[in-house]
N, C-alpha and C. Protein backbone atom coordinates (compact mmCIF):
# COMPACT_ATOMS: atom_id res chain seq x y z
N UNK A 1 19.89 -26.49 -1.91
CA UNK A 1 19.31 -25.29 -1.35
C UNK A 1 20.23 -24.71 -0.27
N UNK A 2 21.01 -25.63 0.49
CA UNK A 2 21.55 -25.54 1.73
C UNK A 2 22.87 -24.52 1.20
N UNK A 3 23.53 -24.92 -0.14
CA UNK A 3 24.94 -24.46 -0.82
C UNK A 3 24.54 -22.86 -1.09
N UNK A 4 23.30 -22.63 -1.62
CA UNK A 4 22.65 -21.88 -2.01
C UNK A 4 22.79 -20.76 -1.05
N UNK A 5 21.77 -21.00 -0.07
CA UNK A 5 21.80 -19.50 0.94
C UNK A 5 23.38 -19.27 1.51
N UNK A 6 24.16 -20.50 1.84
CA UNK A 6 25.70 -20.43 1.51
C UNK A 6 26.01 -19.39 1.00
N UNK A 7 26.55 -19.86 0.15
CA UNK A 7 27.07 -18.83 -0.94
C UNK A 7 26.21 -17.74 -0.79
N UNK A 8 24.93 -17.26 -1.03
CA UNK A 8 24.41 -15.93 -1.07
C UNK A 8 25.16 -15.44 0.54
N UNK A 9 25.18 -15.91 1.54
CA UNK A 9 25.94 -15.61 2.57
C UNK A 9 27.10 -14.74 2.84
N UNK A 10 27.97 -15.60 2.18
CA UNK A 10 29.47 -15.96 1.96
C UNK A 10 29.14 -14.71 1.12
N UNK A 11 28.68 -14.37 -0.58
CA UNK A 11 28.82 -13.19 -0.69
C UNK A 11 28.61 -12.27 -0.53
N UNK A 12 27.27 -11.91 0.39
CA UNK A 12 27.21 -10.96 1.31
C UNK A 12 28.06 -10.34 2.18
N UNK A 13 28.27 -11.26 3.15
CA UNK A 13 29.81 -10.57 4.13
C UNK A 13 31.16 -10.39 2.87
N UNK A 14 31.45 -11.04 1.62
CA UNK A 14 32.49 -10.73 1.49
C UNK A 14 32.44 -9.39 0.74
N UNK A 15 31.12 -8.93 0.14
CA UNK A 15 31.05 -7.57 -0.01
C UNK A 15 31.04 -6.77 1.13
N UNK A 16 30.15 -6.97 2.15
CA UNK A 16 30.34 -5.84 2.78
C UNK A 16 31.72 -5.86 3.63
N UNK A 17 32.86 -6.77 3.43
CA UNK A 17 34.08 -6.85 3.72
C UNK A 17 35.07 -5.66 2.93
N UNK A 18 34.86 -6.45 2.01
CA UNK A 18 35.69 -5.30 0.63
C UNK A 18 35.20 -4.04 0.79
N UNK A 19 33.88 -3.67 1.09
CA UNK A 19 33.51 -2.11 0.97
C UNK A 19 33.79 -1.44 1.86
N UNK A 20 34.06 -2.28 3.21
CA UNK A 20 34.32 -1.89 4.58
C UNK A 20 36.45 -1.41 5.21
N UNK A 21 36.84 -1.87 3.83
CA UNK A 21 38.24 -2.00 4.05
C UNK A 21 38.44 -0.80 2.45
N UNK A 22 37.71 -0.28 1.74
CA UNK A 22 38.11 0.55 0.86
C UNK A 22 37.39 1.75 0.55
N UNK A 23 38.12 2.82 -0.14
CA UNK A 23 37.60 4.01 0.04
C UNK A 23 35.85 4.53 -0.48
N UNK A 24 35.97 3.84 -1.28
CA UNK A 24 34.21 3.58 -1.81
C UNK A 24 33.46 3.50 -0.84
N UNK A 25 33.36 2.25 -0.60
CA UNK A 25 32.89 1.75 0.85
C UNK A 25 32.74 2.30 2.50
N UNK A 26 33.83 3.51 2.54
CA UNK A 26 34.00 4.44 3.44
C UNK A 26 33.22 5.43 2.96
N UNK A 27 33.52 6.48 1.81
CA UNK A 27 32.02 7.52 1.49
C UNK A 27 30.86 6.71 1.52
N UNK A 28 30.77 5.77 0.84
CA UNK A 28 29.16 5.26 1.06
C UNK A 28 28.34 5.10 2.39
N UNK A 29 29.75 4.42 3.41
CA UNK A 29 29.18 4.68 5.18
C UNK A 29 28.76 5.98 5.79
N UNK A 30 29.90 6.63 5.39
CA UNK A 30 29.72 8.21 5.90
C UNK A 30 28.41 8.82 5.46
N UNK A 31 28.27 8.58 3.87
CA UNK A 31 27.28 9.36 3.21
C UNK A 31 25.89 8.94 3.59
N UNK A 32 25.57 7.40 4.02
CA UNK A 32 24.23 6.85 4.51
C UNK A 32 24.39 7.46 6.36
N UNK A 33 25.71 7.75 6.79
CA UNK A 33 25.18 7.94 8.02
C UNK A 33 24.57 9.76 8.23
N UNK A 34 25.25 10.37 7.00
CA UNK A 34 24.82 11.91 7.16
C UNK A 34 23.59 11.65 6.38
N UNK A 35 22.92 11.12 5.49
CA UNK A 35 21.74 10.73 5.28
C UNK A 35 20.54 10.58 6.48
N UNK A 36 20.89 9.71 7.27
CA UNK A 36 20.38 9.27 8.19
C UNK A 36 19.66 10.64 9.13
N UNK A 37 20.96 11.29 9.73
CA UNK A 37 21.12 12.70 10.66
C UNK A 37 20.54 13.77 9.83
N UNK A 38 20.59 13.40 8.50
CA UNK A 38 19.17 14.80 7.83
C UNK A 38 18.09 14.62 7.52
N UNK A 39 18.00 13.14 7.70
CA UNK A 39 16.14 12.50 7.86
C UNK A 39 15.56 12.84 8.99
N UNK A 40 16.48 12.92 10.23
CA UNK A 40 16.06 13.51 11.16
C UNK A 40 15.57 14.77 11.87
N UNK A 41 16.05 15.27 10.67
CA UNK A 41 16.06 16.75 10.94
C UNK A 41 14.97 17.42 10.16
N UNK A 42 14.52 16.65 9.59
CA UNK A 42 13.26 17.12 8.74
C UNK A 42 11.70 17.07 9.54
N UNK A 43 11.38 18.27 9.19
CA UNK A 43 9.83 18.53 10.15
C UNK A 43 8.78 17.59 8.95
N UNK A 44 8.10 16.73 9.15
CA UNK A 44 7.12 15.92 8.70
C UNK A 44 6.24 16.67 9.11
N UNK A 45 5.51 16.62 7.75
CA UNK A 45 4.03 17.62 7.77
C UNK A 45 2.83 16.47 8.81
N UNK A 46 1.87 17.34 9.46
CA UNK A 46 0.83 16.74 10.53
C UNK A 46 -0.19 16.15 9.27
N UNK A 47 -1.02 15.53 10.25
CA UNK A 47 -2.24 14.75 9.44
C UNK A 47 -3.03 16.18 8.41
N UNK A 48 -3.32 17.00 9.22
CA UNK A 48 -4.06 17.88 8.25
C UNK A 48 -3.75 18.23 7.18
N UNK A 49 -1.79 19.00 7.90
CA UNK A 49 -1.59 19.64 6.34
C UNK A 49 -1.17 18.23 5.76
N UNK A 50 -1.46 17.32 5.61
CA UNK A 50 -1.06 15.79 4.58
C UNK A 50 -2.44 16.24 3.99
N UNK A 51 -3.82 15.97 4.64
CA UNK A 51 -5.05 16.04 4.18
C UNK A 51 -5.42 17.26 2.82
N UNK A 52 -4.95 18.28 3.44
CA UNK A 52 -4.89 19.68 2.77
C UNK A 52 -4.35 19.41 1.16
N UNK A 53 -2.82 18.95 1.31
CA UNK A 53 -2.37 19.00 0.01
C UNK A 53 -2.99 18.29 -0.65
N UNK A 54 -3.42 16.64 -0.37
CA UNK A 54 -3.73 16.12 -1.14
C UNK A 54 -5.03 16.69 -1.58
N UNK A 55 -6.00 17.38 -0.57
CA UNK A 55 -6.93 17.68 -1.28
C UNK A 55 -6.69 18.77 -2.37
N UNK A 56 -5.95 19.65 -2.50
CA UNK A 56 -5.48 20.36 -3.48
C UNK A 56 -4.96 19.50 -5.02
N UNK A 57 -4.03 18.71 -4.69
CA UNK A 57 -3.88 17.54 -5.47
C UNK A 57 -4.98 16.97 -5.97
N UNK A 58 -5.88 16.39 -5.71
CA UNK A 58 -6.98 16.26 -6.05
C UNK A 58 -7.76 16.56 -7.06
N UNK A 59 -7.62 17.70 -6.32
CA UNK A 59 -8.72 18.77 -7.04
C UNK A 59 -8.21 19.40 -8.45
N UNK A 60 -6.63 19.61 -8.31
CA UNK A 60 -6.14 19.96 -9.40
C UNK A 60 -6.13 19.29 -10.56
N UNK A 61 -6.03 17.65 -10.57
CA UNK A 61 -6.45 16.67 -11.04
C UNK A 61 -7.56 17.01 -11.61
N UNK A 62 -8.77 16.79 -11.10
CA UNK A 62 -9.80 16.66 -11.74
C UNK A 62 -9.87 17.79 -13.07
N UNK A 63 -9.39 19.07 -12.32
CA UNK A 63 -9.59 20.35 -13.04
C UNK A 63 -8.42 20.00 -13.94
N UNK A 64 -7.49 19.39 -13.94
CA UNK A 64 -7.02 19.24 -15.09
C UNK A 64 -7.45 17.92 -16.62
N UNK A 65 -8.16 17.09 -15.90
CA UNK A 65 -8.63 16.24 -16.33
C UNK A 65 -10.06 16.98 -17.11
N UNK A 66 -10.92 17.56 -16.73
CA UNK A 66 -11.69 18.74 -17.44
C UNK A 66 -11.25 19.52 -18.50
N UNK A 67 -10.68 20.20 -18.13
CA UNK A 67 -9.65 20.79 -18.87
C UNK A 67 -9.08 19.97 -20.59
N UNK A 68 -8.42 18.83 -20.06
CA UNK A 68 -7.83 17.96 -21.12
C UNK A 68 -9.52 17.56 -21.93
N UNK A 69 -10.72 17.08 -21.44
CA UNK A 69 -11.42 16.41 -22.03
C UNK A 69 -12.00 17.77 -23.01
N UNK A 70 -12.39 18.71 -22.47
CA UNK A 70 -12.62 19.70 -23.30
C UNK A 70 -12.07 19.78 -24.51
N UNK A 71 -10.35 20.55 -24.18
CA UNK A 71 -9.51 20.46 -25.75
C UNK A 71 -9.99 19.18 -26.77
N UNK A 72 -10.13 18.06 -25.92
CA UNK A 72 -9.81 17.09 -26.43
C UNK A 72 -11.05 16.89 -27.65
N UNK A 73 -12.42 16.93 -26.82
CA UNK A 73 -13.61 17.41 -27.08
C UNK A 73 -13.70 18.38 -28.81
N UNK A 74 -13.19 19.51 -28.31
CA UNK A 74 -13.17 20.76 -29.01
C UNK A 74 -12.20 20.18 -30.69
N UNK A 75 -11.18 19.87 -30.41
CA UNK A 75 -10.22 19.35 -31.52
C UNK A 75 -10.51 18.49 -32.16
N UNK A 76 -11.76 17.53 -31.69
CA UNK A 76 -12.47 16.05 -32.38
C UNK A 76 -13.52 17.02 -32.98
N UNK A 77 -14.19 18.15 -32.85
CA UNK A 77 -15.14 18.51 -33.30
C UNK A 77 -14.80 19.18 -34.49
N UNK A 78 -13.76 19.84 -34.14
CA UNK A 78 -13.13 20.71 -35.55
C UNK A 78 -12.56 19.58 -36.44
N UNK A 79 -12.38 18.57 -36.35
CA UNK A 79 -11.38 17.55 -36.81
C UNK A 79 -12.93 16.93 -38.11
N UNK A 80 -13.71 16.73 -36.93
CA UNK A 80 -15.02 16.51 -38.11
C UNK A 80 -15.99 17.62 -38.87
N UNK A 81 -15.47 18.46 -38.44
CA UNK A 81 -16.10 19.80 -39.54
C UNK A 81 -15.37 19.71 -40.47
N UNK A 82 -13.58 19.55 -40.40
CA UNK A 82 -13.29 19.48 -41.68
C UNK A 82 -13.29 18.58 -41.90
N UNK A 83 -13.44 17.31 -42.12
CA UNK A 83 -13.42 16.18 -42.90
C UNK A 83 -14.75 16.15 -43.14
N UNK A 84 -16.01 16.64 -42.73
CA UNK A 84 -17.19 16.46 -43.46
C UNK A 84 -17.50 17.67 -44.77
N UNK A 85 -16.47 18.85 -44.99
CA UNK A 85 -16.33 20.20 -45.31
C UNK A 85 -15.99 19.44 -46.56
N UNK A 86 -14.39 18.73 -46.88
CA UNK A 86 -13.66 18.43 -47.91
C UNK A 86 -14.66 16.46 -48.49
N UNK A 87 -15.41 16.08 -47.91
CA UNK A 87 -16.41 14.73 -48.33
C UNK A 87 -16.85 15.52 -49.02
């Protein structure tokens, strides 16, 4: 077990060694640190408007879920008019 987290160790630092000494590894730093500085910069919606959408979400849901059972409804009904039409 002891060799184990070892090695997972050992290859940990020796990746982030190699990535840290080559050009890959340099955009990927840069690119998580301008990542970082535009997470910050983003206005996070308040409790309400969170509340708001989802209730819209919601709701659209259901009304689409209505919606679907109807067709669904409607197409099983025609489906047995004709198959009791051609019996």
């Amino acid at each position: 077990m002891v060799v184990r987290v070892l090695l997972l160790l050992l290859g940990i630092i020796l990746g982030i060694t190699i990535a840290w000494f080559t050009d890959q590894g340099k955009q990927f730093y840069a690119f998580s640190r301008e990542s970082i500085e535009e997470t910050k910069k983003v206005i996070w919606p308040g409790r309400k408007e969170t509340m708001q959408t989802a209730g819209v979400v919601f709701a659209f849901v259901i009304a689409m879920a209505a919606f679907l059972w109807l067709v669904d409804t409607g197409l099983m009904a025609i489906i047995r008019f004709v198959m009791d039409q051609e019996g």
